[in-house]
N, C-alpha and C. Protein backbone atom coordinates (compact mmCIF):
# COMPACT_ATOMS: atom_id res chain seq x y z
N UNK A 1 5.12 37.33 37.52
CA UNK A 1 4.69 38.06 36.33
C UNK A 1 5.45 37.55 35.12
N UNK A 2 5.02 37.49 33.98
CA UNK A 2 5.12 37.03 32.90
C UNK A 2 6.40 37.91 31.94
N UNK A 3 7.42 37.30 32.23
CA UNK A 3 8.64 38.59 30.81
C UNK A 3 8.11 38.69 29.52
N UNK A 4 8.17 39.84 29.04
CA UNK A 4 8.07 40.11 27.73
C UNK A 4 8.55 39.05 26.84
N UNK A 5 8.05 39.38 25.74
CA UNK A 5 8.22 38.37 24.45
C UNK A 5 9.03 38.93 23.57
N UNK A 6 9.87 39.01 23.17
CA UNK A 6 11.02 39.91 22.33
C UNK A 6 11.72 38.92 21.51
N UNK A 7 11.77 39.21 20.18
CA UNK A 7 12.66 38.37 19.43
C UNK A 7 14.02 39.77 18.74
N UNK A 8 14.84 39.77 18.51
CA UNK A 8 15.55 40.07 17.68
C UNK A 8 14.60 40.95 16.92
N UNK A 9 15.08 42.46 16.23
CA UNK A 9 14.69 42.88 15.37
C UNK A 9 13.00 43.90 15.51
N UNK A 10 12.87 44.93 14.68
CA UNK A 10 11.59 45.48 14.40
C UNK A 10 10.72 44.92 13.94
N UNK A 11 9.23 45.51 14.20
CA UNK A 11 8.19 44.69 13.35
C UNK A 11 7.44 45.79 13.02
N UNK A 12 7.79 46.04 11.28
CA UNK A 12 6.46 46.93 10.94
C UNK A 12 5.15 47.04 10.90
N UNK A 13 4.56 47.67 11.24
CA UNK A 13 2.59 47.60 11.11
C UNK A 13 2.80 49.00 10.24
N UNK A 14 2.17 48.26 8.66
CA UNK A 14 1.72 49.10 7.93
C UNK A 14 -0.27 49.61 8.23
N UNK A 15 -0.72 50.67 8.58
CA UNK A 15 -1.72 50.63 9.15
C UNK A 15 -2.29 52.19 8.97
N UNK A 16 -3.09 52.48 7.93
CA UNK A 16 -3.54 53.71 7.56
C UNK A 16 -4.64 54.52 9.01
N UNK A 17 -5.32 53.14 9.71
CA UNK A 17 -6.76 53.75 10.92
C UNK A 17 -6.35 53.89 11.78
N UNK A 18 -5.90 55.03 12.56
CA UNK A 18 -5.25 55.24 14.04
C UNK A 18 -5.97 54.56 14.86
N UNK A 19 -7.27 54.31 14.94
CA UNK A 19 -7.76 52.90 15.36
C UNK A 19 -7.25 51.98 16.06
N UNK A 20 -7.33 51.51 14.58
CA UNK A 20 -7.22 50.06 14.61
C UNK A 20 -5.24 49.88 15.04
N UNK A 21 -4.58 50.87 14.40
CA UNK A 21 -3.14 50.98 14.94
C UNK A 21 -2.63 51.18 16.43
N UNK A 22 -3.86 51.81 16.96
CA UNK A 22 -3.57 51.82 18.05
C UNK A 22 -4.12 50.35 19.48
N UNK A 23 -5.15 49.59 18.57
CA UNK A 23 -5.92 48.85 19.06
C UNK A 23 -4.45 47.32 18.84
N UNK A 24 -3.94 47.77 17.81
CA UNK A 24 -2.52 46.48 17.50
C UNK A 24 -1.83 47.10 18.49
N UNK A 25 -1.43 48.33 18.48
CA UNK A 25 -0.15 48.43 19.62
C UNK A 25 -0.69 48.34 21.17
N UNK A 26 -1.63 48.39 21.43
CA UNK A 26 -2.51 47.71 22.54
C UNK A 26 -2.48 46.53 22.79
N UNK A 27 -2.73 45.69 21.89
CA UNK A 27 -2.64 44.13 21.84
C UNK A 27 -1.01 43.88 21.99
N UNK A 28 -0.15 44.25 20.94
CA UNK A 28 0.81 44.08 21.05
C UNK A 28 1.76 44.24 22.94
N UNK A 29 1.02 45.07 23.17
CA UNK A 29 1.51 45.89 24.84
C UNK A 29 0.86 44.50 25.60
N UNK A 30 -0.52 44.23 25.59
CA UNK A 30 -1.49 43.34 26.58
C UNK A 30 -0.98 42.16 26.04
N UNK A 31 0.02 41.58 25.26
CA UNK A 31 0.67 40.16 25.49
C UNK A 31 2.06 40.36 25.34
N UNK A 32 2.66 41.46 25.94
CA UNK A 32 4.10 41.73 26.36
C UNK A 32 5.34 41.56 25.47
N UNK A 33 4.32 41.83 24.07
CA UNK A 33 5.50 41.54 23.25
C UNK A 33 6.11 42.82 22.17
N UNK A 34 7.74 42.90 23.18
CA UNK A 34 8.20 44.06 23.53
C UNK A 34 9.13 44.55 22.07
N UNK A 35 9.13 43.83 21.15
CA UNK A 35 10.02 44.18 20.37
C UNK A 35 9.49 45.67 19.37
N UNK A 36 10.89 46.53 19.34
CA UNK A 36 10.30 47.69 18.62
C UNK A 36 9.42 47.90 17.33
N UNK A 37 8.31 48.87 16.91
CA UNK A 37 7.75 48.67 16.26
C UNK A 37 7.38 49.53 15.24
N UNK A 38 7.59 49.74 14.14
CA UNK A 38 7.77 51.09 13.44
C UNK A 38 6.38 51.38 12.66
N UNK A 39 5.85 52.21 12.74
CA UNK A 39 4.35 52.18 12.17
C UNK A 39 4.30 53.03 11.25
N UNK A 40 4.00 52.52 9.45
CA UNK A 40 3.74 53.34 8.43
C UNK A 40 2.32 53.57 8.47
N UNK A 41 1.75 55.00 7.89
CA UNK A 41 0.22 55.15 7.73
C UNK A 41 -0.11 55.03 6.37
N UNK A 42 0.66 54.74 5.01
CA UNK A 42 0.07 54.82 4.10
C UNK A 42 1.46 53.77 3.24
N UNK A 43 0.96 53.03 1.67
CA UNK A 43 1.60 52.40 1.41
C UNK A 43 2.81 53.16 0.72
N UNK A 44 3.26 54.12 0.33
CA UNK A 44 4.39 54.70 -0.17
C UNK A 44 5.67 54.66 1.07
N UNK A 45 4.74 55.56 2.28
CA UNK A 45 5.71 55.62 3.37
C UNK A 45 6.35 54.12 3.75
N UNK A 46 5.67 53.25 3.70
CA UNK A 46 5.89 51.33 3.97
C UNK A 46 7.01 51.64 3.20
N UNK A 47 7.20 51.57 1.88
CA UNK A 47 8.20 51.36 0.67
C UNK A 47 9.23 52.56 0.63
N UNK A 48 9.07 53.87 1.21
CA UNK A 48 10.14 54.61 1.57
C UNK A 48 10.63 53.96 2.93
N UNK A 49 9.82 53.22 3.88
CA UNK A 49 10.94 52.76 5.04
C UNK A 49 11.74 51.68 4.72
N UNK A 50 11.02 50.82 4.48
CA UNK A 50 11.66 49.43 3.81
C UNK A 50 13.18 49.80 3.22
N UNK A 51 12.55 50.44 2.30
CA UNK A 51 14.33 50.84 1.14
C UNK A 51 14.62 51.96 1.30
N UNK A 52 14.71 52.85 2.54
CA UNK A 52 15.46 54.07 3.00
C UNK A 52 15.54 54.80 2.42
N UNK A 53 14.55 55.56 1.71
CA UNK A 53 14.64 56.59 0.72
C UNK A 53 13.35 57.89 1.58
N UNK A 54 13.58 58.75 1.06
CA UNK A 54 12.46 60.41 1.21
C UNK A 54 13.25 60.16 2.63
N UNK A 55 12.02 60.46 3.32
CA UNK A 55 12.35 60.50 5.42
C UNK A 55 12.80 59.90 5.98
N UNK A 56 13.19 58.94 4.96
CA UNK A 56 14.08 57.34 5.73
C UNK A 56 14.95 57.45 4.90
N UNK A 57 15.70 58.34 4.49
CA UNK A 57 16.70 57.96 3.62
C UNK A 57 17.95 58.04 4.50
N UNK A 58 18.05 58.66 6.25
CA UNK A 58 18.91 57.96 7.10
C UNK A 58 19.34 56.49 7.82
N UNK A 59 17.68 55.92 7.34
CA UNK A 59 17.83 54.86 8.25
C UNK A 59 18.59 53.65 7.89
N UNK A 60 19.20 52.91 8.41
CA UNK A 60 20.26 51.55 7.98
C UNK A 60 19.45 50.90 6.64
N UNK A 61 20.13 50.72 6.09
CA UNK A 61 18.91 50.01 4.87
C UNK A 61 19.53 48.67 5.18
N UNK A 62 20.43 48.15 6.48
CA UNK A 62 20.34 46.94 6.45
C UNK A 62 19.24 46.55 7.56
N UNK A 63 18.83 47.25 8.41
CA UNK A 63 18.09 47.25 9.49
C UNK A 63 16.96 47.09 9.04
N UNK A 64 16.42 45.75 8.39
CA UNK A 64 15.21 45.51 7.93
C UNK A 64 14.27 44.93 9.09
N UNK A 65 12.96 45.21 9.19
CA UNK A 65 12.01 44.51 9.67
C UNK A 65 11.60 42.74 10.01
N UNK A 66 11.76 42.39 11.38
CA UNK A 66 11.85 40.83 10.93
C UNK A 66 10.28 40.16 10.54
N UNK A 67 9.35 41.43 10.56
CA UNK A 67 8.20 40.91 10.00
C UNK A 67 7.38 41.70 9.63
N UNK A 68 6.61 42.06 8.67
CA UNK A 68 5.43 42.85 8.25
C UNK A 68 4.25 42.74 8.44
N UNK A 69 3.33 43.92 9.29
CA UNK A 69 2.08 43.48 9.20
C UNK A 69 1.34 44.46 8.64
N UNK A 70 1.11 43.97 7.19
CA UNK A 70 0.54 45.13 6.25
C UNK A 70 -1.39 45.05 5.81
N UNK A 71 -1.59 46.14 5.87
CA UNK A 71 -3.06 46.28 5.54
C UNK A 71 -3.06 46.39 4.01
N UNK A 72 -4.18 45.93 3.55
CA UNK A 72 -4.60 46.38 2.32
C UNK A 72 -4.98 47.12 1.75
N UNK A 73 -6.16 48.06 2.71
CA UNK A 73 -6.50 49.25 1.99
C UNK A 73 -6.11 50.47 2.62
N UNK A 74 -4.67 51.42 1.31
CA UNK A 74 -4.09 51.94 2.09
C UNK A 74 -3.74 52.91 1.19
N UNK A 75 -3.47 54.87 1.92
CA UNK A 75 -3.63 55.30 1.12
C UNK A 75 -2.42 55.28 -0.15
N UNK A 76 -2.33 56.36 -1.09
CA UNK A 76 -1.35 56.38 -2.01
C UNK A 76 -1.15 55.09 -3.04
N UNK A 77 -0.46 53.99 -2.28
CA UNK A 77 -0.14 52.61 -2.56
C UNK A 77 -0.35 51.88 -1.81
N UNK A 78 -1.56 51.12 -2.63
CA UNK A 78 -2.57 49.68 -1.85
C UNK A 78 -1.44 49.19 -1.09
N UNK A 79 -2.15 47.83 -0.23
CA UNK A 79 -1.33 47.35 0.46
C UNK A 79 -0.61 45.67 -0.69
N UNK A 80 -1.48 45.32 -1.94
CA UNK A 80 -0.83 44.76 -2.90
C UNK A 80 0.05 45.08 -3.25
N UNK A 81 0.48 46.58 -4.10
CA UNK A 81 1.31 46.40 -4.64
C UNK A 81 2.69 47.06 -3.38
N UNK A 82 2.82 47.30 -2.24
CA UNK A 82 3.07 47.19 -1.49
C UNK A 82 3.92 46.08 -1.78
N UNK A 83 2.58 44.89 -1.24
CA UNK A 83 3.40 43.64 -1.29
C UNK A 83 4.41 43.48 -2.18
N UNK A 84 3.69 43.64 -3.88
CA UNK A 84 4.41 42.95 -5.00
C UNK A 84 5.89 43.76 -5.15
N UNK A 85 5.80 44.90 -4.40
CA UNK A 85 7.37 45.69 -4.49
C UNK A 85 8.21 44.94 -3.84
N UNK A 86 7.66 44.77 -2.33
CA UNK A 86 8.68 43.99 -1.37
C UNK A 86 9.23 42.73 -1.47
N UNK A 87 8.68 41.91 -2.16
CA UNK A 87 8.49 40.58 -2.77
C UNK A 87 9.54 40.45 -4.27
N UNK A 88 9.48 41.69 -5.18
CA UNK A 88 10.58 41.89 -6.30
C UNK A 88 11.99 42.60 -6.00
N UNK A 89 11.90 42.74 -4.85
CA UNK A 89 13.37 43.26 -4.14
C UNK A 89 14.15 41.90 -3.71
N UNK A 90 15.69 41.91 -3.98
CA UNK A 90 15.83 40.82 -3.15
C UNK A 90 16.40 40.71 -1.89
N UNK A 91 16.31 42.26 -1.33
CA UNK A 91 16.70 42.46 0.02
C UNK A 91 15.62 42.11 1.07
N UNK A 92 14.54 42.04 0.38
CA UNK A 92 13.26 42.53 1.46
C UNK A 92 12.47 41.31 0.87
N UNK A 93 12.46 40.51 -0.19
CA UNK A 93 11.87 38.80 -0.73
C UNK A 93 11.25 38.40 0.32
N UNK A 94 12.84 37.83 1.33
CA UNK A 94 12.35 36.90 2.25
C UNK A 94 11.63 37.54 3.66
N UNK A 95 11.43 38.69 3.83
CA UNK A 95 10.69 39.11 5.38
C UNK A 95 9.13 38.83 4.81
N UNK A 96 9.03 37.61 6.37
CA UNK A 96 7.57 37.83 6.43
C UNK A 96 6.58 38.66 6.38
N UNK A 97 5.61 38.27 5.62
CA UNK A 97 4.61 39.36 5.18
C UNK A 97 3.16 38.76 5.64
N UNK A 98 3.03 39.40 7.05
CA UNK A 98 1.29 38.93 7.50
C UNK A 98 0.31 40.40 6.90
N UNK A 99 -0.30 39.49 6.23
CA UNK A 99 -1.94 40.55 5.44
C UNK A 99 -2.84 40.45 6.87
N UNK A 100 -3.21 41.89 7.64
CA UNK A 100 -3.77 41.98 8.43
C UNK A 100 -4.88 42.85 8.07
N UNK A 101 -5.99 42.75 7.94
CA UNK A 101 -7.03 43.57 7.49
C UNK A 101 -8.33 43.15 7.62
N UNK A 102 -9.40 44.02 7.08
CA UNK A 102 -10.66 43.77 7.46
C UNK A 102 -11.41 43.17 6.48
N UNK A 103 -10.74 42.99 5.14
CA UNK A 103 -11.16 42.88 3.87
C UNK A 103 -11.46 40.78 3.72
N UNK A 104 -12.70 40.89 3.84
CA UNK A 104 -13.50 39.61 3.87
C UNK A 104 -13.26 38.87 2.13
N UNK A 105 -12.68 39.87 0.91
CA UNK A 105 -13.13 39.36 -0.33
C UNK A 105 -11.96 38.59 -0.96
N UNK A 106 -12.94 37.54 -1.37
CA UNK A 106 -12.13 36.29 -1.96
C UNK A 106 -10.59 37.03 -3.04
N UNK A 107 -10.89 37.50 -3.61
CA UNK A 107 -9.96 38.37 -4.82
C UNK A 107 -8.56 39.17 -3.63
N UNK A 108 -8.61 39.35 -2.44
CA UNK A 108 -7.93 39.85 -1.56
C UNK A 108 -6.93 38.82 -1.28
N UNK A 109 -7.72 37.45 -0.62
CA UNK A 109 -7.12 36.48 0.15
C UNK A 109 -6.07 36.03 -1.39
N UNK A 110 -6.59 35.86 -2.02
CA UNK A 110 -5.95 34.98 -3.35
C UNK A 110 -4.74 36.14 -4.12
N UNK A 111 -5.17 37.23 -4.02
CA UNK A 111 -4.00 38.51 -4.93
C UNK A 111 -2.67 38.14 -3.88
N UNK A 112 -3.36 38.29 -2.07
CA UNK A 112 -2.27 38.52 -1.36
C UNK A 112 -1.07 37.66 -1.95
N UNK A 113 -2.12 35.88 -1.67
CA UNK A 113 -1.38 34.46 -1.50
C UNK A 113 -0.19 34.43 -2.94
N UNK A 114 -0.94 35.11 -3.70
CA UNK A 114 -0.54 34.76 -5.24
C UNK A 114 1.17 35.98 -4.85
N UNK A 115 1.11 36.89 -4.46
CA UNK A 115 2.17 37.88 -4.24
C UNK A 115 2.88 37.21 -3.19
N UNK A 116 2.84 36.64 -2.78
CA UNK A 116 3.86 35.71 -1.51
C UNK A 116 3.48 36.20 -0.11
N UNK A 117 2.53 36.37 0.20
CA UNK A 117 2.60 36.87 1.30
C UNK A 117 2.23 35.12 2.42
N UNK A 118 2.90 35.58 3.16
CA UNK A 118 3.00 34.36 4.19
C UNK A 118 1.75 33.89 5.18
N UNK A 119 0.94 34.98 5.21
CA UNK A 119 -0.20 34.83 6.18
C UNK A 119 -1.27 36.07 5.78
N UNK A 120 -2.71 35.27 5.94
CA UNK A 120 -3.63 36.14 5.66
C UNK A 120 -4.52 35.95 7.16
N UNK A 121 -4.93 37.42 7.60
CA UNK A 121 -5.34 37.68 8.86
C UNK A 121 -6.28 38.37 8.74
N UNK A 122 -7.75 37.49 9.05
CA UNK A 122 -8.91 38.77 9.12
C UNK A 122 -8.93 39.77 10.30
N UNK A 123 -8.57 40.92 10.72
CA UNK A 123 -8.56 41.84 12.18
C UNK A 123 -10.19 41.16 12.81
N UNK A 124 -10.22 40.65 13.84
CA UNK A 124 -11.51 40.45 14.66
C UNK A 124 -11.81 41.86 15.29
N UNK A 125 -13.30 41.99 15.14
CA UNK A 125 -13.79 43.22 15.41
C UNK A 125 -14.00 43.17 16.91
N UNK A 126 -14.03 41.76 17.41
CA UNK A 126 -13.89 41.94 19.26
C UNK A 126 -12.59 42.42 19.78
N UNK A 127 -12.11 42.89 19.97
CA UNK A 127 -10.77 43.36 20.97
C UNK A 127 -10.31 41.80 21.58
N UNK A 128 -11.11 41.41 22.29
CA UNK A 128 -10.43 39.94 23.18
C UNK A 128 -10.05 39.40 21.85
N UNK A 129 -11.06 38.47 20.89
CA UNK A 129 -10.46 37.88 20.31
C UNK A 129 -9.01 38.32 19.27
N UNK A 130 -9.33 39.91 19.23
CA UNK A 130 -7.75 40.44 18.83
C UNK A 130 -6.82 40.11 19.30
N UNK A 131 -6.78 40.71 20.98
CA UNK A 131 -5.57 40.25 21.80
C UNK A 131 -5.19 38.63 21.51
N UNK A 132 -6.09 38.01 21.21
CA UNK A 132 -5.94 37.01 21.32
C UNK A 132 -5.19 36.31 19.74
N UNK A 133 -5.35 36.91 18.85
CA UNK A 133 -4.99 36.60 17.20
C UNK A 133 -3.61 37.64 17.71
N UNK A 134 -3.16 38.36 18.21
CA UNK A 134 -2.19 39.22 18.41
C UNK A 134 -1.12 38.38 18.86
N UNK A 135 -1.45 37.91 20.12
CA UNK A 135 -0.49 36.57 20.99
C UNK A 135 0.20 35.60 20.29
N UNK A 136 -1.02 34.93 19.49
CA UNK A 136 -0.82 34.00 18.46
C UNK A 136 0.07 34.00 17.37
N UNK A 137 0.17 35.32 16.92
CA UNK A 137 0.50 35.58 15.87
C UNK A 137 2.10 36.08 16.11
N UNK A 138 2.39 36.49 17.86
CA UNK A 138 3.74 36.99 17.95
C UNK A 138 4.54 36.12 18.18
N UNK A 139 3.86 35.09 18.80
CA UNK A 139 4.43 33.26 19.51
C UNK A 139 4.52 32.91 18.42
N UNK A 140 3.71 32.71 17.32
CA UNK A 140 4.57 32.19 15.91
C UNK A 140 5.61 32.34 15.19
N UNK A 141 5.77 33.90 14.94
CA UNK A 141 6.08 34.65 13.61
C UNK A 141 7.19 35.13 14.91
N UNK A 142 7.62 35.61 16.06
CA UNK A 142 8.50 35.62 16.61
C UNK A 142 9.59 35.07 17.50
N UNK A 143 8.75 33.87 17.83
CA UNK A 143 9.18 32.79 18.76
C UNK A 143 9.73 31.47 18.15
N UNK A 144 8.56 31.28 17.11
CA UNK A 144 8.36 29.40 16.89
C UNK A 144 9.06 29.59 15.35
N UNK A 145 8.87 30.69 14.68
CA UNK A 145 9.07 30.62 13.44
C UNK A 145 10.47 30.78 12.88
N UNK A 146 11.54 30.04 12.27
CA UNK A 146 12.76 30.41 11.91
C UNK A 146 12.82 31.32 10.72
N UNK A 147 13.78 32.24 11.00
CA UNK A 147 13.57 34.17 10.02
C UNK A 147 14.20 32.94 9.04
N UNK A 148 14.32 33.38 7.69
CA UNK A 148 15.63 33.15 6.05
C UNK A 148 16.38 34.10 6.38
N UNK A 149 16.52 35.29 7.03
CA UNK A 149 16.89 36.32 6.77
C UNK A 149 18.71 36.56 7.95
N UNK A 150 19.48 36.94 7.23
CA UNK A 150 20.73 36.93 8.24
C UNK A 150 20.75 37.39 9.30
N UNK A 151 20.59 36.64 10.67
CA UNK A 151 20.75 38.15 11.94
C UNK A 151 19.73 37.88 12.59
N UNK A 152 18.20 37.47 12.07
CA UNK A 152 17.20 37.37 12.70
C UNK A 152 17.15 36.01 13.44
N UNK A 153 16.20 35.52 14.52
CA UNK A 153 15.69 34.29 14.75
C UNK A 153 15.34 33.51 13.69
């Protein structure tokens, strides 16, 4: 049997559709990749975990995420300016930022790219080919990919 895939560190899924959040932590489970995973439902809560403030104002504010997987359309605060917060911090600059969403429109792919985000991910509406963009995406961004960030892979 196959060991889990674990790198160092949390991975947030910012993710408003219990859905589709639950269909990632599914995928995430069906390619064994075990590292903990903290799940915001809306973009404020993302930016209160990130920088430890409201309900997170216990949590380590050095204990950052070694990767983000943020949606775009999300409530309170989009998943842009989301981005453009995390991106003008310089604690939180360098964590990868994968755009995971359903949003097909050109003005999406280009706002993300233009805000730094590291990867743009259309969600496949098949499940297999999910699991399968899921795998891919943890063997990269957890395995193959070297963190900037102190502490991480």
């Amino acid at each position: 049997m196959n060991e889990p895939v674990i790198s160092k560190g949390t991975i947030l899924l910012v993710e408003d559709n219990r859905d589709d959040e639950l269909l990632t932590l599914r995928a995430f489970s069906k390619n064994r990749i075990a590292n903990p995973i903290a799940v915001c439902r809306d973009g404020q809560e993302a930016l209160d975990y990130l920088f430890a403030r409201g309900s997170y104002a216990e949590r380590r504010q050095e204990d950052l995420p070694v990767i983000i997987l943020l949606d775009l359309k999300l409530p309170k605060v989009d998943g842009l300016e989301v981005l453009r917060e995390i991106r003008s911090e310089e604690k939180t600059q360098l964590i990868p930022v994968i755009i995971l969403t359903t949003s097909i429109e050109d003005e999406d792919v280009i706002g993300s790219y233009k805000l730094g985000a590291n990867s743009y991910i259309r969600k496949p509406v098949d499940f297999t080919e999910f699991v399968e963009a899921v795998r891919t995406l943890g063997n990269y961004w957890l395995l193959l990919n070297t963190n900037p960030l102190p502490g991480t892979p």
